[in-house]
PDB file of N, CA and C in Angstrom:
ATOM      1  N   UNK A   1       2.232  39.330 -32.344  1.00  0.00           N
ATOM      2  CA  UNK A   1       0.957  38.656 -32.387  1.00  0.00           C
ATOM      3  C   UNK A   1       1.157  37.210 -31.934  1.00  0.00           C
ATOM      4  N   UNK A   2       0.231  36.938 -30.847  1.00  0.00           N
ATOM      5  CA  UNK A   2       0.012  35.707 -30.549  1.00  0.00           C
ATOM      6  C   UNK A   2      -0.413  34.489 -31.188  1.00  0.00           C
ATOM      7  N   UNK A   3       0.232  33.392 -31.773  1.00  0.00           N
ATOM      8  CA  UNK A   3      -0.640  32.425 -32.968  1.00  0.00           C
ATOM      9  C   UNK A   3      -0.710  31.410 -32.616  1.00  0.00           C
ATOM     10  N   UNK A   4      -1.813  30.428 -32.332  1.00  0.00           N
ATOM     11  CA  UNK A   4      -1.821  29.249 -32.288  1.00  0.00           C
ATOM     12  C   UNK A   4      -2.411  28.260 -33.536  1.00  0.00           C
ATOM     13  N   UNK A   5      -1.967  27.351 -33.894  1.00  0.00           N
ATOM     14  CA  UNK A   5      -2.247  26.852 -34.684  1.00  0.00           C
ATOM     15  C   UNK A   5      -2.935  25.116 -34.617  1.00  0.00           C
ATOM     16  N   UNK A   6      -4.380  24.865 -34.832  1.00  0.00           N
ATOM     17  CA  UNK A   6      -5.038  23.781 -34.558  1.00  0.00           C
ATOM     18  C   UNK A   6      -5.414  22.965 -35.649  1.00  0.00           C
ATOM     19  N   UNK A   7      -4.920  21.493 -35.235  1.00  0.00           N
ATOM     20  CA  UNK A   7      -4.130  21.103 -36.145  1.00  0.00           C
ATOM     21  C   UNK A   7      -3.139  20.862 -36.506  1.00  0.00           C
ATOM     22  N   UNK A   8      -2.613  21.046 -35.564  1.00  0.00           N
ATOM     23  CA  UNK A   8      -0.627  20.936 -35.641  1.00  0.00           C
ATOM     24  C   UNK A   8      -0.230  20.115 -36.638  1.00  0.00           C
ATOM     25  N   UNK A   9      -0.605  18.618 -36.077  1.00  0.00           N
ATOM     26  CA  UNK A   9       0.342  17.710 -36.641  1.00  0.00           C
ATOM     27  C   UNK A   9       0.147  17.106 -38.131  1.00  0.00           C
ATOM     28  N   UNK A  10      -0.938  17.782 -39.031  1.00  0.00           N
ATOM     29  CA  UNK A  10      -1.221  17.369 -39.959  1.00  0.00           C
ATOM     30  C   UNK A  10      -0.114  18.518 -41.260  1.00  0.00           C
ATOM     31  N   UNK A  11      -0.679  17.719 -42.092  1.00  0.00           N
ATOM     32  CA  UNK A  11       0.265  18.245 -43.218  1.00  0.00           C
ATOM     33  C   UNK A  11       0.405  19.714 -43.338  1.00  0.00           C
ATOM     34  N   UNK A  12      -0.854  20.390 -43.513  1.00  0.00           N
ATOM     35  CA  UNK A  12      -1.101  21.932 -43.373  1.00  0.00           C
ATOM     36  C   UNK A  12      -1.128  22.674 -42.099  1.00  0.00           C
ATOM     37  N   UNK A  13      -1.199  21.944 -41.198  1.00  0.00           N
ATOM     38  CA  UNK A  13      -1.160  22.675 -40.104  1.00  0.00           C
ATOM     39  C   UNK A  13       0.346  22.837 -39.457  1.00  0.00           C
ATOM     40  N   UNK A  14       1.226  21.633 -39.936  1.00  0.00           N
ATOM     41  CA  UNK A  14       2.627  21.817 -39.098  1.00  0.00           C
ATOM     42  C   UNK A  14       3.639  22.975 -40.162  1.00  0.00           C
ATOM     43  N   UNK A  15       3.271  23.455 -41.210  1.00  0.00           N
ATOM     44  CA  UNK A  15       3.687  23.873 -42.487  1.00  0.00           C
ATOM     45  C   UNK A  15       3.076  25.814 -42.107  1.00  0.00           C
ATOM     46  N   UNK A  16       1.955  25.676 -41.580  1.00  0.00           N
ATOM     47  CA  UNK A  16       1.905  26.834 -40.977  1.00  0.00           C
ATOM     48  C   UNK A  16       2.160  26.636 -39.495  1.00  0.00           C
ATOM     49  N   UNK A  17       2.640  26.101 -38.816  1.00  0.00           N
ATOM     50  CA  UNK A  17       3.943  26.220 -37.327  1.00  0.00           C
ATOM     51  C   UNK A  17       5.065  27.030 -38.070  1.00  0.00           C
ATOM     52  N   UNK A  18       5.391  25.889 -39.210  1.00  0.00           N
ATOM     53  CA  UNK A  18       6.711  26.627 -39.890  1.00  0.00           C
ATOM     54  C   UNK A  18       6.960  27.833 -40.116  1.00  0.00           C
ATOM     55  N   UNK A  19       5.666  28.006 -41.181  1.00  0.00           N
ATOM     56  CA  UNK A  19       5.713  29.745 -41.332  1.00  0.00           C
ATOM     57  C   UNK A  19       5.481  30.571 -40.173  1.00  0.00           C
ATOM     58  N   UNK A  20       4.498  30.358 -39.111  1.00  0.00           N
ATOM     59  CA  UNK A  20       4.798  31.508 -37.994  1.00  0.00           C
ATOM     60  C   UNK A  20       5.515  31.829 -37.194  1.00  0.00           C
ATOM     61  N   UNK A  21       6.261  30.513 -36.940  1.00  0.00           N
ATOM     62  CA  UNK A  21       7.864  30.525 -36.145  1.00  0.00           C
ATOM     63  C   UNK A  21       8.727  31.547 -37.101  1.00  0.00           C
ATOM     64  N   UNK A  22       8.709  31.304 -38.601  1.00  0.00           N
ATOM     65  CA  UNK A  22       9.840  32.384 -38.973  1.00  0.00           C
ATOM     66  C   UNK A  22       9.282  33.918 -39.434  1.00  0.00           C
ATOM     67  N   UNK A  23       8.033  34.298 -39.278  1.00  0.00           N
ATOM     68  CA  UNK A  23       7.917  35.610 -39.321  1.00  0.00           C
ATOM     69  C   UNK A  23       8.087  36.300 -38.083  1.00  0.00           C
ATOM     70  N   UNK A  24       8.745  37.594 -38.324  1.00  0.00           N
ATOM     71  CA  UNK A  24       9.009  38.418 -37.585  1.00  0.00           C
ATOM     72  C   UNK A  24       7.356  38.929 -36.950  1.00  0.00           C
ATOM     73  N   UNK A  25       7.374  39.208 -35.891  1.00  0.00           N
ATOM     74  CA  UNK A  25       6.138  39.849 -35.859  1.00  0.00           C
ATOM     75  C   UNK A  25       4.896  39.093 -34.996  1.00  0.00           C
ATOM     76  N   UNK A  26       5.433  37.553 -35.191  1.00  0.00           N
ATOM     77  CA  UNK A  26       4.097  36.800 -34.980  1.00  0.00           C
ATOM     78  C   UNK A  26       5.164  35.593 -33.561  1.00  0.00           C
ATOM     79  N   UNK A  27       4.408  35.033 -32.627  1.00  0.00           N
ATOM     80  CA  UNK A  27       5.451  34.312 -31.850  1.00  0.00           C
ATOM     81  C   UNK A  27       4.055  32.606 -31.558  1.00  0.00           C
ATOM     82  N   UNK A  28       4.541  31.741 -32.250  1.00  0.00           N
ATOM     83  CA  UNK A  28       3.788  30.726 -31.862  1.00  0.00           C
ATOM     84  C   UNK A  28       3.411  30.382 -30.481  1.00  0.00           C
ATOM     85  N   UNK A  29       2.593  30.218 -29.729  1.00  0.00           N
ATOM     86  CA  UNK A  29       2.287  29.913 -28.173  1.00  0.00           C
ATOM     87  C   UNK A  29       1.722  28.333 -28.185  1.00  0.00           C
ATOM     88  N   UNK A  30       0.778  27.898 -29.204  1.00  0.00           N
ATOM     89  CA  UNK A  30       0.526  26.626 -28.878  1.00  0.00           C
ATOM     90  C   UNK A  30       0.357  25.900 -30.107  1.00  0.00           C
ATOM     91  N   UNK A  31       0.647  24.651 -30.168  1.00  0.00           N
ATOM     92  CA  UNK A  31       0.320  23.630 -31.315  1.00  0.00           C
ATOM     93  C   UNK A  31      -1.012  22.873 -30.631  1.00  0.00           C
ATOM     94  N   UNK A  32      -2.464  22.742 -31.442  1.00  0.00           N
ATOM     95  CA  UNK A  32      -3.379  21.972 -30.895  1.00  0.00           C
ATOM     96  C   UNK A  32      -3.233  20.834 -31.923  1.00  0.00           C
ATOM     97  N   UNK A  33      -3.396  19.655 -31.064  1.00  0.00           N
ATOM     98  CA  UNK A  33      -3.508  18.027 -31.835  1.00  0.00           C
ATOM     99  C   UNK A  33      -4.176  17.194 -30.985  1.00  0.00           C
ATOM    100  N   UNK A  34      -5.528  17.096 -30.770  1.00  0.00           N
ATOM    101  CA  UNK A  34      -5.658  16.293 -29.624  1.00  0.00           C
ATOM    102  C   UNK A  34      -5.164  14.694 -29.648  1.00  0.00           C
ATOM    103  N   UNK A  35      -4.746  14.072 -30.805  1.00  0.00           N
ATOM    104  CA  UNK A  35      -4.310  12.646 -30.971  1.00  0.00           C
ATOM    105  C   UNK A  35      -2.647  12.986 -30.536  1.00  0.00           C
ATOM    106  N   UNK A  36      -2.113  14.018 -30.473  1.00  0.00           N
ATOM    107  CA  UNK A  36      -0.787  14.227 -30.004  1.00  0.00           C
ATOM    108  C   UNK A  36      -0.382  15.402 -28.924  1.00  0.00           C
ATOM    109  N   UNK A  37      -1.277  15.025 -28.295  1.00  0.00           N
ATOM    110  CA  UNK A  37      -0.721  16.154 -27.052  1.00  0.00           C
ATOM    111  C   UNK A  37       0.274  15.588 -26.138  1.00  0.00           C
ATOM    112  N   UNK A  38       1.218  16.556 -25.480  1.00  0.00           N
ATOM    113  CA  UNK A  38       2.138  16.006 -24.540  1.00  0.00           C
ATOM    114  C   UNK A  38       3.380  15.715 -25.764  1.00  0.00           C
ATOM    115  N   UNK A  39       3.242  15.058 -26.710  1.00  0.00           N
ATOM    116  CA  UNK A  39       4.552  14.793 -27.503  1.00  0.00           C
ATOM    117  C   UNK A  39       5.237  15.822 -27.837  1.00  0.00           C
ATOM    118  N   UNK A  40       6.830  15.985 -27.737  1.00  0.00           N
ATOM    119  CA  UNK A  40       7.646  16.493 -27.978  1.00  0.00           C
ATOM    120  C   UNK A  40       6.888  17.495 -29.750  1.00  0.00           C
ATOM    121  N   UNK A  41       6.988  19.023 -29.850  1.00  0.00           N
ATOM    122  CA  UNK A  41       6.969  19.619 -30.446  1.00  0.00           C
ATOM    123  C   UNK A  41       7.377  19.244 -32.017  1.00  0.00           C
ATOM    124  N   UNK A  42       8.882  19.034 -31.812  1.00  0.00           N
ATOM    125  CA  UNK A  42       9.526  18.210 -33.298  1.00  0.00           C
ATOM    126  C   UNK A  42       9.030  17.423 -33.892  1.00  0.00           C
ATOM    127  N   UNK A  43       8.740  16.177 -32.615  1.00  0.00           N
ATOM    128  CA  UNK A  43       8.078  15.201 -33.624  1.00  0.00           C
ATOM    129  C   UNK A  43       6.772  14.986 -33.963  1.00  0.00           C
ATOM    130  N   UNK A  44       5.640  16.630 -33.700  1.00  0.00           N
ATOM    131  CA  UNK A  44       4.443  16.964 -34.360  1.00  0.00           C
ATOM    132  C   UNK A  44       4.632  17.600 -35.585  1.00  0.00           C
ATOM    133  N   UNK A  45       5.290  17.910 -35.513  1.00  0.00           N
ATOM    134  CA  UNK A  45       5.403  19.050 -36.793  1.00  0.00           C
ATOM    135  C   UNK A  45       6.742  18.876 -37.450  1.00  0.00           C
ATOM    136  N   UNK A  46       7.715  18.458 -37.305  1.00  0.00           N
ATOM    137  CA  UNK A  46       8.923  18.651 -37.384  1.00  0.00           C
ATOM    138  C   UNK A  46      10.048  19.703 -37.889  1.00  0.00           C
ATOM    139  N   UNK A  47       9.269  20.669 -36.835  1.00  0.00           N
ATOM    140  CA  UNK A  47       9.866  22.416 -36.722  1.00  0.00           C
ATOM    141  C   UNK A  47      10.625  21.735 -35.204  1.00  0.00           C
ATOM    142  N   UNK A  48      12.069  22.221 -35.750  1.00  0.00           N
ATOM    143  CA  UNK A  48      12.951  22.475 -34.357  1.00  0.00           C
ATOM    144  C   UNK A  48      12.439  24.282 -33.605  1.00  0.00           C
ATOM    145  N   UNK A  49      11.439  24.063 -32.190  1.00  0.00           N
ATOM    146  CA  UNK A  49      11.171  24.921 -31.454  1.00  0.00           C
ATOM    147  C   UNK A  49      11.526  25.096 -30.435  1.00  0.00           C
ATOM    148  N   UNK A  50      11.868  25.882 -29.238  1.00  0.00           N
ATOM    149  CA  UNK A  50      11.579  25.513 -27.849  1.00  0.00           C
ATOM    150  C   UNK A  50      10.157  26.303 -27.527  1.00  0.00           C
ATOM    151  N   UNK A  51       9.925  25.868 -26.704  1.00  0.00           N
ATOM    152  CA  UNK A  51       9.216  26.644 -25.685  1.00  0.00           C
ATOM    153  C   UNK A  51       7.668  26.426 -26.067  1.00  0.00           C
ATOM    154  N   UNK A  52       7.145  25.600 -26.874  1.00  0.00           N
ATOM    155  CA  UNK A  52       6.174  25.365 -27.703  1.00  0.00           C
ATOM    156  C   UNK A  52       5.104  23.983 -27.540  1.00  0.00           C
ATOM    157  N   UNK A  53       4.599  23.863 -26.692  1.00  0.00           N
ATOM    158  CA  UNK A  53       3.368  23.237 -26.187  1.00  0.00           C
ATOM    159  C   UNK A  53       2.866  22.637 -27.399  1.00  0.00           C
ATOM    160  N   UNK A  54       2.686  20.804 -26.760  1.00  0.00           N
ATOM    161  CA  UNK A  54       1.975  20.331 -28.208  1.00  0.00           C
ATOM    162  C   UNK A  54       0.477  20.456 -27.524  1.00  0.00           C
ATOM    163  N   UNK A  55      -0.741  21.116 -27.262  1.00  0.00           N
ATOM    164  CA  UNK A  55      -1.789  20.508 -26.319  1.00  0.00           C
ATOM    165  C   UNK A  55      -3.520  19.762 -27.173  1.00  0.00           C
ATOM    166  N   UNK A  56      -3.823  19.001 -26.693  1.00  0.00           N
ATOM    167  CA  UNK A  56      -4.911  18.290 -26.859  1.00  0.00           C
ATOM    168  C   UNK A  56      -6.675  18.934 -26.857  1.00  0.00           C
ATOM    169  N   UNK A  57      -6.394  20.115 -26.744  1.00  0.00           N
ATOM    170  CA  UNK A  57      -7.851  20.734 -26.715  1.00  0.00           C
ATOM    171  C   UNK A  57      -7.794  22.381 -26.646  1.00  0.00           C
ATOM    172  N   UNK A  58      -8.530  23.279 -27.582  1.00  0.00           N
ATOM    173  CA  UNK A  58      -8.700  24.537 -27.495  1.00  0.00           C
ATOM    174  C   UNK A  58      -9.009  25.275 -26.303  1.00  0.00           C
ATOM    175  N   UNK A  59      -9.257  24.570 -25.419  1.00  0.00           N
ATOM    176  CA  UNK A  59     -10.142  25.096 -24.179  1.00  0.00           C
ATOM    177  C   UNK A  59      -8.598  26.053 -23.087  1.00  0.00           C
ATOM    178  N   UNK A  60      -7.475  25.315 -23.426  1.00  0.00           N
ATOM    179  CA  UNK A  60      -6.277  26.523 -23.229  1.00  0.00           C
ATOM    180  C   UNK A  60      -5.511  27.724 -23.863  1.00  0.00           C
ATOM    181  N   UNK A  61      -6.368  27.761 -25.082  1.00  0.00           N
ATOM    182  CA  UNK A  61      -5.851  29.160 -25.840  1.00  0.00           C
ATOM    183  C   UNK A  61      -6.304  30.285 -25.304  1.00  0.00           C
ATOM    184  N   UNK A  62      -7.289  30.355 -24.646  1.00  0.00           N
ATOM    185  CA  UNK A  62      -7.389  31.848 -23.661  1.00  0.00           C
ATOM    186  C   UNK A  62      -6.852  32.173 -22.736  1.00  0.00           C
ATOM    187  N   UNK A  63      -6.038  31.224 -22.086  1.00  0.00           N
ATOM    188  CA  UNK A  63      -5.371  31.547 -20.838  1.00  0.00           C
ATOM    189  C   UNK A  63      -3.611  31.829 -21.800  1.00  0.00           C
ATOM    190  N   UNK A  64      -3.404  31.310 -23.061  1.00  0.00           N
ATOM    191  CA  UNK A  64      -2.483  31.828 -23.288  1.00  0.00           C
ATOM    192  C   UNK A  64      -2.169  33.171 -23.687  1.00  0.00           C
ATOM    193  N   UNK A  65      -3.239  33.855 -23.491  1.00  0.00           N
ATOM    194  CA  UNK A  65      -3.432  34.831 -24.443  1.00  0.00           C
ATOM    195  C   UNK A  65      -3.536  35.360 -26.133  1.00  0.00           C
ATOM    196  N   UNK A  66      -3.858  33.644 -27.126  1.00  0.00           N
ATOM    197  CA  UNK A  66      -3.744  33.619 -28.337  1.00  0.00           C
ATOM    198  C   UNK A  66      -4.732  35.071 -29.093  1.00  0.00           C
ATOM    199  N   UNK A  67      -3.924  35.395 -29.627  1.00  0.00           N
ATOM    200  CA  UNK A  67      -4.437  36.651 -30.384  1.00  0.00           C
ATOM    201  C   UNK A  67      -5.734  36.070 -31.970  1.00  0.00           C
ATOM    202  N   UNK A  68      -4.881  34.828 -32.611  1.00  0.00           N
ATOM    203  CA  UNK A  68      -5.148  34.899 -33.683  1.00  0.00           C
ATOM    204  C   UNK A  68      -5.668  33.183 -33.795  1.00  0.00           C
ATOM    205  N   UNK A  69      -6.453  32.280 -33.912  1.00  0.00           N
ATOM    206  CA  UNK A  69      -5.794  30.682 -34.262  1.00  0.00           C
ATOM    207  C   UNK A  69      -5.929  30.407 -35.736  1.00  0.00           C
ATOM    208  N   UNK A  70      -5.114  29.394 -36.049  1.00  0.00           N
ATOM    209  CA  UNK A  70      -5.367  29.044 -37.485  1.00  0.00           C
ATOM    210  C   UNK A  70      -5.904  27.698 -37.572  1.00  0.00           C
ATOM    211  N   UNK A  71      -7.042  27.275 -37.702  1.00  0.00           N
ATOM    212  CA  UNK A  71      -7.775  25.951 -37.798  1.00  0.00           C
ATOM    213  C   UNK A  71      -7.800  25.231 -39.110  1.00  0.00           C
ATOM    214  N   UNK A  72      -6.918  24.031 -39.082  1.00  0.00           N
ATOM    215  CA  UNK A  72      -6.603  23.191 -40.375  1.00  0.00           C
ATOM    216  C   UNK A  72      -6.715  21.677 -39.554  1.00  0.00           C
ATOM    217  N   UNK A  73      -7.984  21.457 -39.336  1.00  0.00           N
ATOM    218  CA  UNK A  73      -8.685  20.264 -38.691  1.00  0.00           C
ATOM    219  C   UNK A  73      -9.204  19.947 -39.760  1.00  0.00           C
ATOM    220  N   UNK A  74     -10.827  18.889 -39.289  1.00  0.00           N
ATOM    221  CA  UNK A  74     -12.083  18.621 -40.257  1.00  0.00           C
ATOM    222  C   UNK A  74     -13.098  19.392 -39.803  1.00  0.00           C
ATOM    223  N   UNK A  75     -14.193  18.782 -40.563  1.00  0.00           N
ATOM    224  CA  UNK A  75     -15.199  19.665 -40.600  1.00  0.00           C
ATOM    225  C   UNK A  75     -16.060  19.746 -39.463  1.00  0.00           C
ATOM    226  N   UNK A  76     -15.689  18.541 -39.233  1.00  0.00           N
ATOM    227  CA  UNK A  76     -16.373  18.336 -37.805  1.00  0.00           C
ATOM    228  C   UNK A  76     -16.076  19.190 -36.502  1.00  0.00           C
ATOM    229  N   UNK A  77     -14.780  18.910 -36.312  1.00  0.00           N
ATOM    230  CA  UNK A  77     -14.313  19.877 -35.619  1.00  0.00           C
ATOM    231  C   UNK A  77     -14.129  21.263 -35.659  1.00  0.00           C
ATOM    232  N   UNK A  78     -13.955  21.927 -36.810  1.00  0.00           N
ATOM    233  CA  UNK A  78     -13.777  23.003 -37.231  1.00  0.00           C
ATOM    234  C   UNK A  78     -14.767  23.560 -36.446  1.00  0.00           C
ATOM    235  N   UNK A  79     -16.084  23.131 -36.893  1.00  0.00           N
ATOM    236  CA  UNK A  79     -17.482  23.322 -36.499  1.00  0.00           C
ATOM    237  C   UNK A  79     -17.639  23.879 -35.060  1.00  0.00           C
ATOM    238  N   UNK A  80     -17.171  23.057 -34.233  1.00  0.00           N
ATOM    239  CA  UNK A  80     -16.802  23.022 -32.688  1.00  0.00           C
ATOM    240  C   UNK A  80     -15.792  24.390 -32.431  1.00  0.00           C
ATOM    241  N   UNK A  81     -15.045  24.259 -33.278  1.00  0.00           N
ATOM    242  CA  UNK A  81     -13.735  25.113 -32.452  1.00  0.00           C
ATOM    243  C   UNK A  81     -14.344  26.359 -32.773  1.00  0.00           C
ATOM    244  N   UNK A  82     -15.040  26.874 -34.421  1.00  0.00           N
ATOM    245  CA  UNK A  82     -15.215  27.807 -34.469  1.00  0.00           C
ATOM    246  C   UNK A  82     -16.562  28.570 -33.630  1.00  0.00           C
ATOM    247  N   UNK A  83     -17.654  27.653 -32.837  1.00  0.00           N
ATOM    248  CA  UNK A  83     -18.001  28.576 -32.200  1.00  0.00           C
ATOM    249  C   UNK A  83     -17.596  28.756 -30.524  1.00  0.00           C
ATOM    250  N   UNK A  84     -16.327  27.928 -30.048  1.00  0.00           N
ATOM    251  CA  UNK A  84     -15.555  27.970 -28.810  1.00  0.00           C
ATOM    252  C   UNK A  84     -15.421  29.370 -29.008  1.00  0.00           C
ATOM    253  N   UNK A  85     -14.243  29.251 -30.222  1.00  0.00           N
ATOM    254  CA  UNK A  85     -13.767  31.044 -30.449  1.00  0.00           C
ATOM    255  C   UNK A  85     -14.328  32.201 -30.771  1.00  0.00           C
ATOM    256  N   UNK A  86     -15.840  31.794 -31.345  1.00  0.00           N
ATOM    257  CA  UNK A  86     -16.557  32.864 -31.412  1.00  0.00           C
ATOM    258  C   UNK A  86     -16.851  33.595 -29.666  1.00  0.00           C
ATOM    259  N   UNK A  87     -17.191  32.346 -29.254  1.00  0.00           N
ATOM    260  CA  UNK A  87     -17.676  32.590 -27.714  1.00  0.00           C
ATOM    261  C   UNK A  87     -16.635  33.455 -27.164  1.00  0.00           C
ATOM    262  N   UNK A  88     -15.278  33.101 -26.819  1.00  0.00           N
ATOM    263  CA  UNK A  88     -14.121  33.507 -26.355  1.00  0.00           C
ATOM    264  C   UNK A  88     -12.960  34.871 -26.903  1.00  0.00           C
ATOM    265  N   UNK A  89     -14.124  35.191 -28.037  1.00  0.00           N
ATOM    266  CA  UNK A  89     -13.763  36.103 -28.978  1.00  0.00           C
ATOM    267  C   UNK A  89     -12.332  36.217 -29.562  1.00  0.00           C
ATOM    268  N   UNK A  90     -11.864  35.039 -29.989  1.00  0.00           N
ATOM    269  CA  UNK A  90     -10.714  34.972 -30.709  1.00  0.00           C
ATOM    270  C   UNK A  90     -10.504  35.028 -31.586  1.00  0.00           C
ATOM    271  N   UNK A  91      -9.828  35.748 -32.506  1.00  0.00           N
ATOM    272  CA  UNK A  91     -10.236  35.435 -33.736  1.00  0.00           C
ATOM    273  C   UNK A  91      -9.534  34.004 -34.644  1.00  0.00           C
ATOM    274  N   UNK A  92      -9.615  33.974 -35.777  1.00  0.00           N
ATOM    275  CA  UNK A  92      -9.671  32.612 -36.552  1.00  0.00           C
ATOM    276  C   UNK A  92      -9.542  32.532 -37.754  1.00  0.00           C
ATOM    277  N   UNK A  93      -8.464  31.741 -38.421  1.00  0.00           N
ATOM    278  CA  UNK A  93      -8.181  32.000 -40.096  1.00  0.00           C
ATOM    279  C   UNK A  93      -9.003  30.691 -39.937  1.00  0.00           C
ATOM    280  N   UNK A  94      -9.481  30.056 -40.877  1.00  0.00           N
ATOM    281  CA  UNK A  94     -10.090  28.482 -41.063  1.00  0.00           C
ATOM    282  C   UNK A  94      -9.544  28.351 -42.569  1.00  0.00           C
ATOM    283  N   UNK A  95      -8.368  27.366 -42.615  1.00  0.00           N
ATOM    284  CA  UNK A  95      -7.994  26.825 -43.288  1.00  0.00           C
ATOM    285  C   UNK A  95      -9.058  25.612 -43.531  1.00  0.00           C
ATOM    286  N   UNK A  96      -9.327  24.813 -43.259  1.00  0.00           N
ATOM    287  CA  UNK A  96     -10.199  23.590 -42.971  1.00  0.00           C
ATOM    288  C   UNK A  96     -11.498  23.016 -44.313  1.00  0.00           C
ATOM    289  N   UNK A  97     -11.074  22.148 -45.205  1.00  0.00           N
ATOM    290  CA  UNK A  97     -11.911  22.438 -46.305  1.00  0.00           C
ATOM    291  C   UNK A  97     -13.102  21.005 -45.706  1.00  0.00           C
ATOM    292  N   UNK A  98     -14.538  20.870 -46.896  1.00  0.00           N
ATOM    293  CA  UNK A  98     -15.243  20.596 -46.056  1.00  0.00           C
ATOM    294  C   UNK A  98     -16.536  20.832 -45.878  1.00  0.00           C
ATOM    295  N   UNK A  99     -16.340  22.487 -45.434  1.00  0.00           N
ATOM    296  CA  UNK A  99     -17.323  23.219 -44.491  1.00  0.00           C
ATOM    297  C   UNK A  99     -18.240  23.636 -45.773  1.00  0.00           C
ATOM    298  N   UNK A 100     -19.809  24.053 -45.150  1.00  0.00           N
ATOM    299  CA  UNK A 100     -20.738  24.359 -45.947  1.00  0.00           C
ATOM    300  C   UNK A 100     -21.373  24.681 -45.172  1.00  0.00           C
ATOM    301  N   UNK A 101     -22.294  25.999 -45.985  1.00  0.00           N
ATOM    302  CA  UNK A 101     -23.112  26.782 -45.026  1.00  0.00           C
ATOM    303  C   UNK A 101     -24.544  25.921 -44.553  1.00  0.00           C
TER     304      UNK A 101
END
């Protein structure tokens, strides 16, 4: 399973990098941070990765083929991302507290 996780560089979001890098089963493809895109992987999250994209906007998780994202942003954004991915039919854990119907 494909996972990206948005939100990278914050407390909950680099903590689940951690956990999906070490389950079997699941292979991280992108870290989203738009205040840290382009920076070295480690020093978003500080998971030693290779191959692991820090990028600045959701609008490239479909071309990676992300199966799953996990959104641990604000509310504001959350807001945004979750109907990108509705559109793009991705699906979406929302960590992200905040939100109200």
């Amino acid at each position: 399973m494909k996972v990206a996780v948005v939100g990278a560089g914050g407390a909950m979001g680099s903590t689940v990098c951690r956990t999906v890098i070490e389950q079997s089963g699941m292979t991280l493809v992108a870290a989203v941070d738009p205040k840290m895109a382009g920076i070295d992987f480690y020093q978003v999250t500080g998971v030693k990765a290779t191959g692991i994209e820090v990028v600045g906007d959701v609008s490239v998780l479909p071309m990676l083929g992300v199966d799953v994202v996990v959104d641990f942003t604000n509310a504001e954004a959350a807001r945004r991302n979750l109907l990108f991915f509705a559109e793009k039919k991705i699906r979406c854990v929302v960590g992200t507290t905040g939100l109200s119907s």
